[in-house]
N, C-alpha and C. Protein backbone atom coordinates (compact mmCIF):
# COMPACT_ATOMS: atom_id res chain seq x y z
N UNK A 1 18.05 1.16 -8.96
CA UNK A 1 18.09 0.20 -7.88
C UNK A 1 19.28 -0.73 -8.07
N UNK A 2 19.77 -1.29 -6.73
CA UNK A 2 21.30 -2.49 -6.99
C UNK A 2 20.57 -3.33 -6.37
N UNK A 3 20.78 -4.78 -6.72
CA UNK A 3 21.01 -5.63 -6.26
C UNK A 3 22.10 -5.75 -4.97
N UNK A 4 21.53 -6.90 -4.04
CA UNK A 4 22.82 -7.17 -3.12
C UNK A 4 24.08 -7.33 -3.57
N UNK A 5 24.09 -7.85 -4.93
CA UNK A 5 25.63 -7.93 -5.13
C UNK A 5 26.37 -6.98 -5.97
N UNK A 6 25.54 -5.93 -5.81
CA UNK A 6 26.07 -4.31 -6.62
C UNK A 6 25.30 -4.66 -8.58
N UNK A 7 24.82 -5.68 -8.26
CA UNK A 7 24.57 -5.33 -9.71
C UNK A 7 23.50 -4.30 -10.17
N UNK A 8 23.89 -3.48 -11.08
CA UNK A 8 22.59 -2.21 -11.40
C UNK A 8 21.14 -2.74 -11.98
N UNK A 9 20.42 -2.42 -11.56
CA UNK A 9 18.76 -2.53 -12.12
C UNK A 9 18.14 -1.45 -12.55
N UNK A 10 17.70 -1.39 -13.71
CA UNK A 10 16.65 0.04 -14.32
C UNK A 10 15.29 0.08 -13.79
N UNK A 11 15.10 1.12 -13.23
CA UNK A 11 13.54 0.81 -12.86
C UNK A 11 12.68 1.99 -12.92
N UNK A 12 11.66 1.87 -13.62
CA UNK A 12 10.99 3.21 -13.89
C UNK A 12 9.57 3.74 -12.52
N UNK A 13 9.60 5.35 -12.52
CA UNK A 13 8.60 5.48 -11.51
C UNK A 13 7.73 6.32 -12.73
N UNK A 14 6.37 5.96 -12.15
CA UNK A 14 5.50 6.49 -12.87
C UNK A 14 4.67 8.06 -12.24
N UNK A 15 5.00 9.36 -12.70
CA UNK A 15 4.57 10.40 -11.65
C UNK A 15 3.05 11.09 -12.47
N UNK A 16 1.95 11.02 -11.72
CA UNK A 16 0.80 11.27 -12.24
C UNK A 16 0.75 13.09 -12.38
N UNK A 17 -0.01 13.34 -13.19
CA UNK A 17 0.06 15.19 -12.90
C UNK A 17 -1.08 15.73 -11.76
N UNK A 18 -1.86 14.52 -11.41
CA UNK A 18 -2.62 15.23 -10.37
C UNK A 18 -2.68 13.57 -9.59
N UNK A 19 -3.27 13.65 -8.63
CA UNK A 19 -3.54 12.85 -7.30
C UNK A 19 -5.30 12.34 -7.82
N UNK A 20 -5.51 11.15 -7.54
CA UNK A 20 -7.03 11.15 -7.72
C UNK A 20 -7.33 9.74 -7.92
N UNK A 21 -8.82 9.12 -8.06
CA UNK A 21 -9.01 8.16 -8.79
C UNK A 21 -8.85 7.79 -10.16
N UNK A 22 -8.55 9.01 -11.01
CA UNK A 22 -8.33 8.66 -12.22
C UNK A 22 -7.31 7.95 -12.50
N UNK A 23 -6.56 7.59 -11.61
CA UNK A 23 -5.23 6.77 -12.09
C UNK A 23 -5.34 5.63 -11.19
N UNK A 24 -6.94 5.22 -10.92
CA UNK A 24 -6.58 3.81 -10.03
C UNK A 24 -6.27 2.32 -11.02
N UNK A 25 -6.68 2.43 -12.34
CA UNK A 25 -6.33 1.68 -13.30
C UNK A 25 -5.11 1.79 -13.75
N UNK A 26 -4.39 2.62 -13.85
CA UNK A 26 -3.17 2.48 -14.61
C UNK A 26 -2.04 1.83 -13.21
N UNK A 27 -2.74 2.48 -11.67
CA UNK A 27 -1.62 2.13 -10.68
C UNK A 27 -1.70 1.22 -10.33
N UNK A 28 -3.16 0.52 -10.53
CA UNK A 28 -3.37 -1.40 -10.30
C UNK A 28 -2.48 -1.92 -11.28
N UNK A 29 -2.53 -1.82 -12.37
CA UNK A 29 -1.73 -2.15 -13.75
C UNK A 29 -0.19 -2.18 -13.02
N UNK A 30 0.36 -0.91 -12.92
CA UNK A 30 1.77 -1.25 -12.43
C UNK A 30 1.94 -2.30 -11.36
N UNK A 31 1.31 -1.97 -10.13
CA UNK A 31 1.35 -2.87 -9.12
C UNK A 31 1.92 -4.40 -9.81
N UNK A 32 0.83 -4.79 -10.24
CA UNK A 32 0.76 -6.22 -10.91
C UNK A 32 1.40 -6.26 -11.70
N UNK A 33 2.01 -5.80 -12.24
CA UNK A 33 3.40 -6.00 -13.33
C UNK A 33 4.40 -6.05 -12.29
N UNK A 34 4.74 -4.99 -11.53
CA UNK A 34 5.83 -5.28 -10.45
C UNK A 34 5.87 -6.26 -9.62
N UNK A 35 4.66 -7.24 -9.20
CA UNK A 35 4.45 -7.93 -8.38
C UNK A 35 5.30 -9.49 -9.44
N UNK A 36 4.64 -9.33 -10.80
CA UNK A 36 5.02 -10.53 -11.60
C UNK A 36 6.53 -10.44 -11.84
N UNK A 37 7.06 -8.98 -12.15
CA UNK A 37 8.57 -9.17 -12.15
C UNK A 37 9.51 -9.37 -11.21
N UNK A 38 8.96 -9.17 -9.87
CA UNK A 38 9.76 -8.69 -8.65
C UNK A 38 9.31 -10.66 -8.06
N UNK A 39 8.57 -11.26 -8.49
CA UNK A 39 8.30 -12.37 -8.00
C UNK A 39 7.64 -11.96 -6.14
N UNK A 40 7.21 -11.11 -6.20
CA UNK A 40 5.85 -10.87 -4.96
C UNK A 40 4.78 -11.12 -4.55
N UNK A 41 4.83 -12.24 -3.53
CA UNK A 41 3.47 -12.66 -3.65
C UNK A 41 2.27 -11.92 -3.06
N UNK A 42 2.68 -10.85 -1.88
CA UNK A 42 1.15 -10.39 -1.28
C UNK A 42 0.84 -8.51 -1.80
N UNK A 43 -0.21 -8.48 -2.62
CA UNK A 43 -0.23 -6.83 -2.40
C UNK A 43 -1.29 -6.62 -1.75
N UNK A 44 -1.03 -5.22 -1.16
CA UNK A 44 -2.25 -4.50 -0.17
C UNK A 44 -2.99 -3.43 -0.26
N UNK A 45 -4.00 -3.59 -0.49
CA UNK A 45 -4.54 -2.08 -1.50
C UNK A 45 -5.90 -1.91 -0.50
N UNK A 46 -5.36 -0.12 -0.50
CA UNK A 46 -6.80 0.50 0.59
C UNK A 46 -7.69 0.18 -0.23
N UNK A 47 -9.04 0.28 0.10
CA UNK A 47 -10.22 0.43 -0.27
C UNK A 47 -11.12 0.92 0.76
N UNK A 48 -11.69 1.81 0.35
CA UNK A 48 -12.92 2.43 1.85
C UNK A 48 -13.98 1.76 1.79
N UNK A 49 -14.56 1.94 0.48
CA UNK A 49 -16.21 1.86 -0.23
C UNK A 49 -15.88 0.19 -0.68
N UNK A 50 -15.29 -0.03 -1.38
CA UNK A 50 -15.04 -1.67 -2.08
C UNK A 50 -15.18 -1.39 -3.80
N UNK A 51 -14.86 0.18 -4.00
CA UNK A 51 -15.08 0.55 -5.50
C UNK A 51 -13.34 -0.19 -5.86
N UNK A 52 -12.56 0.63 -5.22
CA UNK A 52 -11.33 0.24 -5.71
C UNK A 52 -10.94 -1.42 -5.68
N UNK A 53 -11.38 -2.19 -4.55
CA UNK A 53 -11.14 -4.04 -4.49
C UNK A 53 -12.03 -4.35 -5.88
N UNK A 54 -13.06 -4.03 -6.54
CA UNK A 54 -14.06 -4.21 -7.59
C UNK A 54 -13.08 -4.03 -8.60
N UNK A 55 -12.57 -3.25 -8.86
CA UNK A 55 -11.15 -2.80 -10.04
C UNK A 55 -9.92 -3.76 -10.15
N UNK A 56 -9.86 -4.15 -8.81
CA UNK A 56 -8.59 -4.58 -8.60
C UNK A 56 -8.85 -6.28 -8.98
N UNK A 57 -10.18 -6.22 -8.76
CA UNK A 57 -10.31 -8.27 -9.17
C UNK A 57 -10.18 -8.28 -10.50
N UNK A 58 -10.53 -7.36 -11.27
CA UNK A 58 -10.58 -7.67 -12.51
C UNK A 58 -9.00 -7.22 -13.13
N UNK A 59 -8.07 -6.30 -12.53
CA UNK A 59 -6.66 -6.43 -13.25
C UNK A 59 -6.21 -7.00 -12.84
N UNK A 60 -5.98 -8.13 -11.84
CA UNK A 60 -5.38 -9.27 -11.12
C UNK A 60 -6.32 -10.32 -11.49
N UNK A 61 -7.31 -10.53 -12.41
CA UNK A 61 -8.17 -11.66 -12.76
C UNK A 61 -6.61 -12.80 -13.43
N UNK A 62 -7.01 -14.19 -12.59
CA UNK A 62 -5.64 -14.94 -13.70
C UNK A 62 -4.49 -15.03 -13.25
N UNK A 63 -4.19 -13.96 -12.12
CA UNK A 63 -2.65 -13.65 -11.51
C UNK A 63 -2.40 -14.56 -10.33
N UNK A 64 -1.13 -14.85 -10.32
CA UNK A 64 -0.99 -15.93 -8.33
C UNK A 64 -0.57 -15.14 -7.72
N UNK A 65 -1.39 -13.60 -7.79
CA UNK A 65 -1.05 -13.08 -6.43
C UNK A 65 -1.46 -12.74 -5.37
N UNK A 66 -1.39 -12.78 -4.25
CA UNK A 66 -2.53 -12.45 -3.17
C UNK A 66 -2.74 -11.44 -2.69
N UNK A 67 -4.12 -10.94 -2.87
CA UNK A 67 -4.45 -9.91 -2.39
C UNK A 67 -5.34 -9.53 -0.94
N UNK A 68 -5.50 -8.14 -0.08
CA UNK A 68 -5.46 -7.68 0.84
C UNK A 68 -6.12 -6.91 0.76
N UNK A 69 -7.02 -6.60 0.69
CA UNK A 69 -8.03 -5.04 1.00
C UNK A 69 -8.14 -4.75 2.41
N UNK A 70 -7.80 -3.20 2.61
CA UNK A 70 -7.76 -2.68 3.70
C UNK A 70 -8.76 -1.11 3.58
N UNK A 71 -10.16 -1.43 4.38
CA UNK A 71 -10.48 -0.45 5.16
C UNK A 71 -10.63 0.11 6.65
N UNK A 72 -11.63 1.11 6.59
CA UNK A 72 -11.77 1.36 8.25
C UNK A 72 -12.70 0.39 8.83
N UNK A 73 -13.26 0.04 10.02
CA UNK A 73 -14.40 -0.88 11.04
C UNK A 73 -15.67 -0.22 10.49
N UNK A 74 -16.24 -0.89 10.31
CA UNK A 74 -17.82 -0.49 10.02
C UNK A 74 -18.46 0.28 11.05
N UNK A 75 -17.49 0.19 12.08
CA UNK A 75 -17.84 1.36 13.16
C UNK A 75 -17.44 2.46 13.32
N UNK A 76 -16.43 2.77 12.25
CA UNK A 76 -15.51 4.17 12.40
C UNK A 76 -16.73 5.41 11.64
N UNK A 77 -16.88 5.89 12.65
CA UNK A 77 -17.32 7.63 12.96
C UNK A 77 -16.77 8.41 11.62
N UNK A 78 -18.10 8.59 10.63
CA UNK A 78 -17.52 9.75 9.45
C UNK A 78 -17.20 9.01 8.57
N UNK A 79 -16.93 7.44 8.34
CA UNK A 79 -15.82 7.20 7.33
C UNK A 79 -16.86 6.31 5.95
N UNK A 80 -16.42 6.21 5.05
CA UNK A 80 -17.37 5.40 4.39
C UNK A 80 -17.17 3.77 4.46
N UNK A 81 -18.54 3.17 4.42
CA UNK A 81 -18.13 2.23 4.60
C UNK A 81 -17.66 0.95 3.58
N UNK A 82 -17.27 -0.16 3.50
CA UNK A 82 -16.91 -1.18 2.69
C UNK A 82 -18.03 -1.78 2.03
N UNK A 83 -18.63 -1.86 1.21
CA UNK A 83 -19.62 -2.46 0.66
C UNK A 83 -19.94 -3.77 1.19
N UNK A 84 -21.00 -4.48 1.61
CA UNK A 84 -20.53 -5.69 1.98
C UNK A 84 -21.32 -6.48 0.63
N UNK A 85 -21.62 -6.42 -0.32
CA UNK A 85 -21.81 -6.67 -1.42
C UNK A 85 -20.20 -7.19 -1.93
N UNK A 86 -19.78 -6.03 -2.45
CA UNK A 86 -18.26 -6.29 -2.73
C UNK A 86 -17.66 -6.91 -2.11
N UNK A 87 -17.88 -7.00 -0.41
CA UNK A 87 -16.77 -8.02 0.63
C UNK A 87 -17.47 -9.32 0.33
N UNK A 88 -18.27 -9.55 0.15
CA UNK A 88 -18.45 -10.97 -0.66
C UNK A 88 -17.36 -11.35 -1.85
N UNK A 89 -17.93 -10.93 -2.62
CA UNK A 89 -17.27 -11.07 -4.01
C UNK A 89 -15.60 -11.35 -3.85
N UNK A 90 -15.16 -10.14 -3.05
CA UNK A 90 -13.76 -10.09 -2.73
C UNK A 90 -13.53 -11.78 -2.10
N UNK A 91 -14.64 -11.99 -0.91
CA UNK A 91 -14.17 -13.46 -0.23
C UNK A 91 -14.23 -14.36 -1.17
N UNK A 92 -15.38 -14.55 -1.75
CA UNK A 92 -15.81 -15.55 -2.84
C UNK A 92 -14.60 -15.98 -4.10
N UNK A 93 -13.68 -14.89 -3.98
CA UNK A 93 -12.83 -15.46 -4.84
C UNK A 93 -11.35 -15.45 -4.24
N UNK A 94 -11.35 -15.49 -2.80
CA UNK A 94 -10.34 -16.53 -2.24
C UNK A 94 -9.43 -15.36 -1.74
N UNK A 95 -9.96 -13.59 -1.96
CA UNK A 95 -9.11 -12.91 -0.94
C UNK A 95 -9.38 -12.85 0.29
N UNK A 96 -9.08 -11.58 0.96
CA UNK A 96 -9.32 -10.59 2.36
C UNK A 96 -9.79 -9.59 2.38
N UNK A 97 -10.46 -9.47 3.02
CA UNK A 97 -10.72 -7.71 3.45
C UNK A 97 -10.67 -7.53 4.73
N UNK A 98 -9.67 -6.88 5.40
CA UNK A 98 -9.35 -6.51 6.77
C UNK A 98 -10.03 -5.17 7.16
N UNK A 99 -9.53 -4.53 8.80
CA UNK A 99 -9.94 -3.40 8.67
C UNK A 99 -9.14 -2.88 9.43
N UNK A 100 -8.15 -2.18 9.29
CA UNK A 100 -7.31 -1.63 9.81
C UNK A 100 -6.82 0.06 10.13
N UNK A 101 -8.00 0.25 11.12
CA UNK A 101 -8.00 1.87 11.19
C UNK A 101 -7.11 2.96 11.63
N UNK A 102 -7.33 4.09 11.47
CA UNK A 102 -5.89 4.91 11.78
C UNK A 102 -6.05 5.00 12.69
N UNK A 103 -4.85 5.11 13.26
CA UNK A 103 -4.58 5.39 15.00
C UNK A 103 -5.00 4.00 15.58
N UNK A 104 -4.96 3.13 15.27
CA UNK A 104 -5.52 1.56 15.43
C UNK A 104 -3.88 0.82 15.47
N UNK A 105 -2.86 1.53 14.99
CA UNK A 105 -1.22 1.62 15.70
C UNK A 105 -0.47 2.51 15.54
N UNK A 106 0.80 2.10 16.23
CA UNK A 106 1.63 3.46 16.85
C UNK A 106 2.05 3.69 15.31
N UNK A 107 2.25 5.03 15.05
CA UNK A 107 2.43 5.97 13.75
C UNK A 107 3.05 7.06 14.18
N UNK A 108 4.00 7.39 14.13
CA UNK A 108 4.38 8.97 14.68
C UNK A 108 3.93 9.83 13.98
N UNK A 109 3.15 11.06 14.06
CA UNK A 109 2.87 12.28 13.65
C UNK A 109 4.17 12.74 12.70
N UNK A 110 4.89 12.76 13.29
CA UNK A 110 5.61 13.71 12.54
C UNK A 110 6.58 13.09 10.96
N UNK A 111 6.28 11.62 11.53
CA UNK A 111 6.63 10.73 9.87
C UNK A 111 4.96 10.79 9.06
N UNK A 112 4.13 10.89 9.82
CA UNK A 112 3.23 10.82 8.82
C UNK A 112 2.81 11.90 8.00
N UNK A 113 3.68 13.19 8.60
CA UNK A 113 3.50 14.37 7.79
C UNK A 113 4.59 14.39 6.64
N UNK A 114 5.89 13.94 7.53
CA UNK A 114 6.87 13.67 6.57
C UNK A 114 6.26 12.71 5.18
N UNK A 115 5.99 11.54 5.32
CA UNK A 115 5.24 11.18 4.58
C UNK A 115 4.44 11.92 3.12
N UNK A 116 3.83 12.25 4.02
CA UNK A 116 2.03 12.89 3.51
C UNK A 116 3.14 14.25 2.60
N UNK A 117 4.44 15.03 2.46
CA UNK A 117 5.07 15.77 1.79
C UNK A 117 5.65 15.30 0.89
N UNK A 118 5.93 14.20 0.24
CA UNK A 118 6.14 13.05 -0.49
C UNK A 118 4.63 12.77 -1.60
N UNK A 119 3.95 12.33 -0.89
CA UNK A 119 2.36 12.19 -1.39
C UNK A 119 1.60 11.58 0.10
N UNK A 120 -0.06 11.94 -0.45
CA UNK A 120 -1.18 11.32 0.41
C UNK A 120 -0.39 9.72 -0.01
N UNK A 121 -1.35 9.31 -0.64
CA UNK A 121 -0.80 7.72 -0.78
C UNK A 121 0.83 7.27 0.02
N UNK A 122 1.88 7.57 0.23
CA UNK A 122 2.85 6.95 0.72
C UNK A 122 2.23 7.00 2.50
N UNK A 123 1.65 7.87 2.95
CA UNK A 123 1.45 7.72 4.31
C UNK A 123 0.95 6.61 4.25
N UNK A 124 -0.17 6.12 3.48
CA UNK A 124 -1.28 5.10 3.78
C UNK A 124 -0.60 4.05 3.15
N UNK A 125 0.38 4.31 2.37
CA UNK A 125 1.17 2.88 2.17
C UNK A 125 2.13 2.17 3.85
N UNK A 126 2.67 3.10 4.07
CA UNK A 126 3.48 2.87 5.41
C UNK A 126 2.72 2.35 6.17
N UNK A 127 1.28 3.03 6.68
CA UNK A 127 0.06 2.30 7.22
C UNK A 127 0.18 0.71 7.06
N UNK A 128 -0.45 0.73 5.67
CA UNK A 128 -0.56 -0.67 5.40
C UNK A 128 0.05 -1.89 5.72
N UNK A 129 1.64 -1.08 5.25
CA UNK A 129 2.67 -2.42 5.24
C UNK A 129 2.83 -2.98 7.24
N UNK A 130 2.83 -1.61 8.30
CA UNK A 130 2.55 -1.68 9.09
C UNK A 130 1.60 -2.75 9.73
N UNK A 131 0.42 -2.21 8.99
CA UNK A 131 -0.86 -2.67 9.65
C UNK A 131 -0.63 -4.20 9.63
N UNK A 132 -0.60 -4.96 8.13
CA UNK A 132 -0.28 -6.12 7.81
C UNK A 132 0.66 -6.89 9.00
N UNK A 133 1.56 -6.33 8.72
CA UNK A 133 2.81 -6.98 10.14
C UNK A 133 2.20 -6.76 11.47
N UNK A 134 1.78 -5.82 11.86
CA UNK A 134 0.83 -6.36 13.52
C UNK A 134 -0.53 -7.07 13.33
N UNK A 135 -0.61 -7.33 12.22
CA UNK A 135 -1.58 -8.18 12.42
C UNK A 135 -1.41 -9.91 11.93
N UNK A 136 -0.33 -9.99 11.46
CA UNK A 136 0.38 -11.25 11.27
C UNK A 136 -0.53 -11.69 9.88
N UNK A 137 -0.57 -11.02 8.96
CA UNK A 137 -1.62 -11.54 7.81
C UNK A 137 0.02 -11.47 6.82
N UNK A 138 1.01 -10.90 6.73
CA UNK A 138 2.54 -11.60 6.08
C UNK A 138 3.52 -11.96 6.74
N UNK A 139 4.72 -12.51 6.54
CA UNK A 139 5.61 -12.84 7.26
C UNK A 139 6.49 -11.25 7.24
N UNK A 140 7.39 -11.46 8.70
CA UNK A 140 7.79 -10.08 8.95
C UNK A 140 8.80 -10.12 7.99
N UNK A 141 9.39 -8.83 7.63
CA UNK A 141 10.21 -8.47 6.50
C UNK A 141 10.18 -8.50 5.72
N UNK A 142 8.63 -9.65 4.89
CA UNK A 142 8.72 -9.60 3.46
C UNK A 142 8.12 -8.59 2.55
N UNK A 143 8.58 -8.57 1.67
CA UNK A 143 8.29 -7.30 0.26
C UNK A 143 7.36 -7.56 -0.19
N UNK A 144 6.79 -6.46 0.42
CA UNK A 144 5.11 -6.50 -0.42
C UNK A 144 4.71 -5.87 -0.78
N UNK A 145 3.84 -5.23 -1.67
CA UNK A 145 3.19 -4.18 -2.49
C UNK A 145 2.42 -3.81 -1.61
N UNK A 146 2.29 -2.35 -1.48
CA UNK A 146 1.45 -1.35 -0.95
C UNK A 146 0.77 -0.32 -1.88
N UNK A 147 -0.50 -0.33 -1.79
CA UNK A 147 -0.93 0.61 -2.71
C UNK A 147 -2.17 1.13 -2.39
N UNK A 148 -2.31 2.80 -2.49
CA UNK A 148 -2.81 3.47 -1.85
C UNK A 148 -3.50 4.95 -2.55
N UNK A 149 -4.48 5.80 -2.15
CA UNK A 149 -4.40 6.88 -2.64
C UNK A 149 -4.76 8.31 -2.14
N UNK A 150 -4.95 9.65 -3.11
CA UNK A 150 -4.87 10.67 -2.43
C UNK A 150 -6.25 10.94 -0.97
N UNK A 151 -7.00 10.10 -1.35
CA UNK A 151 -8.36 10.32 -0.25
C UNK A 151 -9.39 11.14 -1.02
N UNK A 152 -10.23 10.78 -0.38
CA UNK A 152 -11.44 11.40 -0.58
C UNK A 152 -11.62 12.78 0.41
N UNK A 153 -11.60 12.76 1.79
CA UNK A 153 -11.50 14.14 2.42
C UNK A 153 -10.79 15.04 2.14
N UNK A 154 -12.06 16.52 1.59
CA UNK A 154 -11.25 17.44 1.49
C UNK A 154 -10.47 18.06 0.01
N UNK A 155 -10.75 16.42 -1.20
CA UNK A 155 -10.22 17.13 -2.26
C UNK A 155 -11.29 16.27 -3.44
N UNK A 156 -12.18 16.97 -4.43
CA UNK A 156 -13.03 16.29 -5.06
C UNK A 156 -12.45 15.06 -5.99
N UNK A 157 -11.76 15.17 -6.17
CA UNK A 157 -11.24 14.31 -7.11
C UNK A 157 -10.43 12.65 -6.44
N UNK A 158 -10.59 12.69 -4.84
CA UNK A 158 -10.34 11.73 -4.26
C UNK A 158 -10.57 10.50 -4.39
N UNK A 159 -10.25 9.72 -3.98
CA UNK A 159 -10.54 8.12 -3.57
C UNK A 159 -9.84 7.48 -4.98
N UNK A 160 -10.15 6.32 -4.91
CA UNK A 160 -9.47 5.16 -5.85
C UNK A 160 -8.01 5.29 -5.30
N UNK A 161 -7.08 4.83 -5.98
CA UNK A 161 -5.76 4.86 -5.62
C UNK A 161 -4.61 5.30 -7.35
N UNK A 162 -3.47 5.86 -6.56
CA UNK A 162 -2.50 7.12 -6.99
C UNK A 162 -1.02 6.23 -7.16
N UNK A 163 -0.91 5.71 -5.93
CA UNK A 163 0.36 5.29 -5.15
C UNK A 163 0.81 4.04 -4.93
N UNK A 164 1.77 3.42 -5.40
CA UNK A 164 1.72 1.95 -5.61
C UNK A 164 3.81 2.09 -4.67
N UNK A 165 4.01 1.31 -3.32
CA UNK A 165 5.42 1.53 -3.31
C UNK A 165 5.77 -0.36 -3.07
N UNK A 166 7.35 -0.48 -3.31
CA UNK A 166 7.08 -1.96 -2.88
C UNK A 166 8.04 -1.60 -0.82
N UNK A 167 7.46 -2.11 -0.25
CA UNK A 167 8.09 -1.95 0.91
C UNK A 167 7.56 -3.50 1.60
N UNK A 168 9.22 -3.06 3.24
CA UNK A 168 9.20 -4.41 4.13
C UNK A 168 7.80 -4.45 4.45
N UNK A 169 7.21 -5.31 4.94
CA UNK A 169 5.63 -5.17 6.09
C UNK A 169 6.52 -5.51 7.50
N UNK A 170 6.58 -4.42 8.36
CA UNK A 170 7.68 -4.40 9.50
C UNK A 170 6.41 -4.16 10.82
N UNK A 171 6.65 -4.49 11.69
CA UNK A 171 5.67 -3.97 13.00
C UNK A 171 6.39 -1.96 13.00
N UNK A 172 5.61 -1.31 13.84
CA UNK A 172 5.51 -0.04 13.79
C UNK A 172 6.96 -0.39 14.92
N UNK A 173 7.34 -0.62 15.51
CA UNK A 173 7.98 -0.66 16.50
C UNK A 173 9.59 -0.94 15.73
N UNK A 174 9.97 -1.65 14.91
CA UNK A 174 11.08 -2.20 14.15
C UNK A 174 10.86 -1.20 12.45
N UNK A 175 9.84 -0.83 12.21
CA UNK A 175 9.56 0.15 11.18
C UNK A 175 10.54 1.57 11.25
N UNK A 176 10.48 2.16 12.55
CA UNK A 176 11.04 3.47 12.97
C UNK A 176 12.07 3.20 13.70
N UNK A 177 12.60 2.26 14.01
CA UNK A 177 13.43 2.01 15.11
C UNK A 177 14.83 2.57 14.54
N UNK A 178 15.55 2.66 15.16
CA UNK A 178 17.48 3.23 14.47
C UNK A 178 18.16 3.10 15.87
N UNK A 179 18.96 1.78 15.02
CA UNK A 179 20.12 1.39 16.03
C UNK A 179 21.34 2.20 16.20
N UNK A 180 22.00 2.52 14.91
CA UNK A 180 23.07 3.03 15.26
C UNK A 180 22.93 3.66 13.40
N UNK A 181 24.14 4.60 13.44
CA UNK A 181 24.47 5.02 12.07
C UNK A 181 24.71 3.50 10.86
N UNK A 182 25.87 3.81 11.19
CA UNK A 182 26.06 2.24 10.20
C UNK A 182 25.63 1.33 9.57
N UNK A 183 24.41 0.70 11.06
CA UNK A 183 23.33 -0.42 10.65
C UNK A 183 22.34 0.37 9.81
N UNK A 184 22.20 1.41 10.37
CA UNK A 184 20.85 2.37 9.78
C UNK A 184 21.34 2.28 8.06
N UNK A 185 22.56 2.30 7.92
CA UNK A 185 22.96 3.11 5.91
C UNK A 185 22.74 1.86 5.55
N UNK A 186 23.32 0.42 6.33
CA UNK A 186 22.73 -0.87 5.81
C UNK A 186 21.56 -1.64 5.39
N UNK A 187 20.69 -1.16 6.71
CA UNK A 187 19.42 -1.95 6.53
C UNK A 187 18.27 -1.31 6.68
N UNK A 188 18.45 -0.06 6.70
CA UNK A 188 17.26 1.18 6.97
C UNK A 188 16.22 1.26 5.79
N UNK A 189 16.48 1.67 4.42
CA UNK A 189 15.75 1.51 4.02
C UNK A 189 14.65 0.29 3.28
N UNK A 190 13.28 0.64 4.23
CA UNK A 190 12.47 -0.10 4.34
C UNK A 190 11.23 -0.13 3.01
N UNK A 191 11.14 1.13 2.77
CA UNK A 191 10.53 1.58 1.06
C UNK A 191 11.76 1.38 0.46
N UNK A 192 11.18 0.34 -0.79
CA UNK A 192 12.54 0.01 -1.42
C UNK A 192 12.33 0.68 -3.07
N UNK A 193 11.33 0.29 -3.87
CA UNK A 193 10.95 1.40 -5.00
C UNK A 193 9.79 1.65 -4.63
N UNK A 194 9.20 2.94 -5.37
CA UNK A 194 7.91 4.00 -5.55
C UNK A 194 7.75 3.35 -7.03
N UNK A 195 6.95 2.74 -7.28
CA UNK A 195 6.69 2.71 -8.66
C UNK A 195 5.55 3.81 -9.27
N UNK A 196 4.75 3.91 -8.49
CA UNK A 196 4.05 5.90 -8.68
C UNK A 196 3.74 6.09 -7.89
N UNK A 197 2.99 7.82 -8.36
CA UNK A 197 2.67 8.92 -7.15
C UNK A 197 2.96 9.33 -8.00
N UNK A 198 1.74 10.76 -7.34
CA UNK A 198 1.43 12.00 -8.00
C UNK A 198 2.62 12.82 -7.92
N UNK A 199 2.50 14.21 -8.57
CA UNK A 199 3.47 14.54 -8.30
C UNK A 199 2.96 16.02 -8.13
């Protein structure tokens, strides 16, 4: 990574050998190290059930950083729901828990596959940082931790989180947008490091 003023930065990515919850502790761990070095104040971490926000109070126990739990509406069809046990706990100690469902904003298909070929987790990071900015819960453009994982549908070893990236929180509309070449090599990229993902 460079700095704006060309100066070089070392920065390590962490690549898991499989996708799963088994690495939702080590990718909370990074998160919060990156958040303390990068001086970041908001991260945003899925949670469906409220297993993963339960993990996450206790490796952010002590930290000034603010956190964001994001699931689906207690009304979404098929999906599991948020504990409301845990959405206590989560409030009680001064976070959020939003609910920000898919297709709940504009997403193009064909970045979210692009995406999803990269890893599960980076789609649902893009989500996030998204979701956050139309819903005015950060200021637009700022760098925030997104962190996310492979899912539970479809592969046993799912849920918890994999995927930790730091990216803008942009509206979906200024997220995909491309003005011209030029501006695009300048200010385009919006994922700025992957600190993990499976691989």
């Amino acid at each position: 990574m460079e700095k704006a003023n060309g100066c070089k930065m070392a920065s390590e990515i962490t690549y898991f050998g499989s996708g799963g919850k088994h690495n939702t502790t080590t990718t909370l761990l990074l998160a919060k190290g990156a958040a303390q070095k990068n001086g970041i104040k908001n991260v945003v971490i899925a949670s469906m059930r409220g297993e993963t926000a339960e993990k996450a109070l206790e490796v952010f126990a002590g930290s000034n950083v603010e956190l964001t739990f994001v699931g689906c509406d207690y009304g979404c069809v098929g999906c599991p729901t948020f504990s409301k046990k845990i959405k206590e706990r989560v409030e009680s100690a001064g976070y959020k828990v939003v609910f920000i469902p898919e297709g709940s904003i504009p997403y193009p298909e064909a970045a979210q596959l692009a995406y999803r070929r990269i890893c599960e987790g980076l789609k649902v990071c893009v989500h996030l940082a998204m979701g956050m900015a139309e819903r005015e819960l950060v200021p637009l453009g700022e760098e925030i931790i997104a962190v996310a994982g492979t899912g539970w549908k479809g592969y046993p070893k799912g849920g918890g989180v994999d995927t930790a990236v730091i990216i803008q929180a942009l509206k979906s509309n200024d997220f995909f947008s491309y003005d011209s070449l030029p501006k695009h090599k300048l200010y385009g990229r919006k994922i700025k490091e992957i600190l993990c993902k499976p691989r």
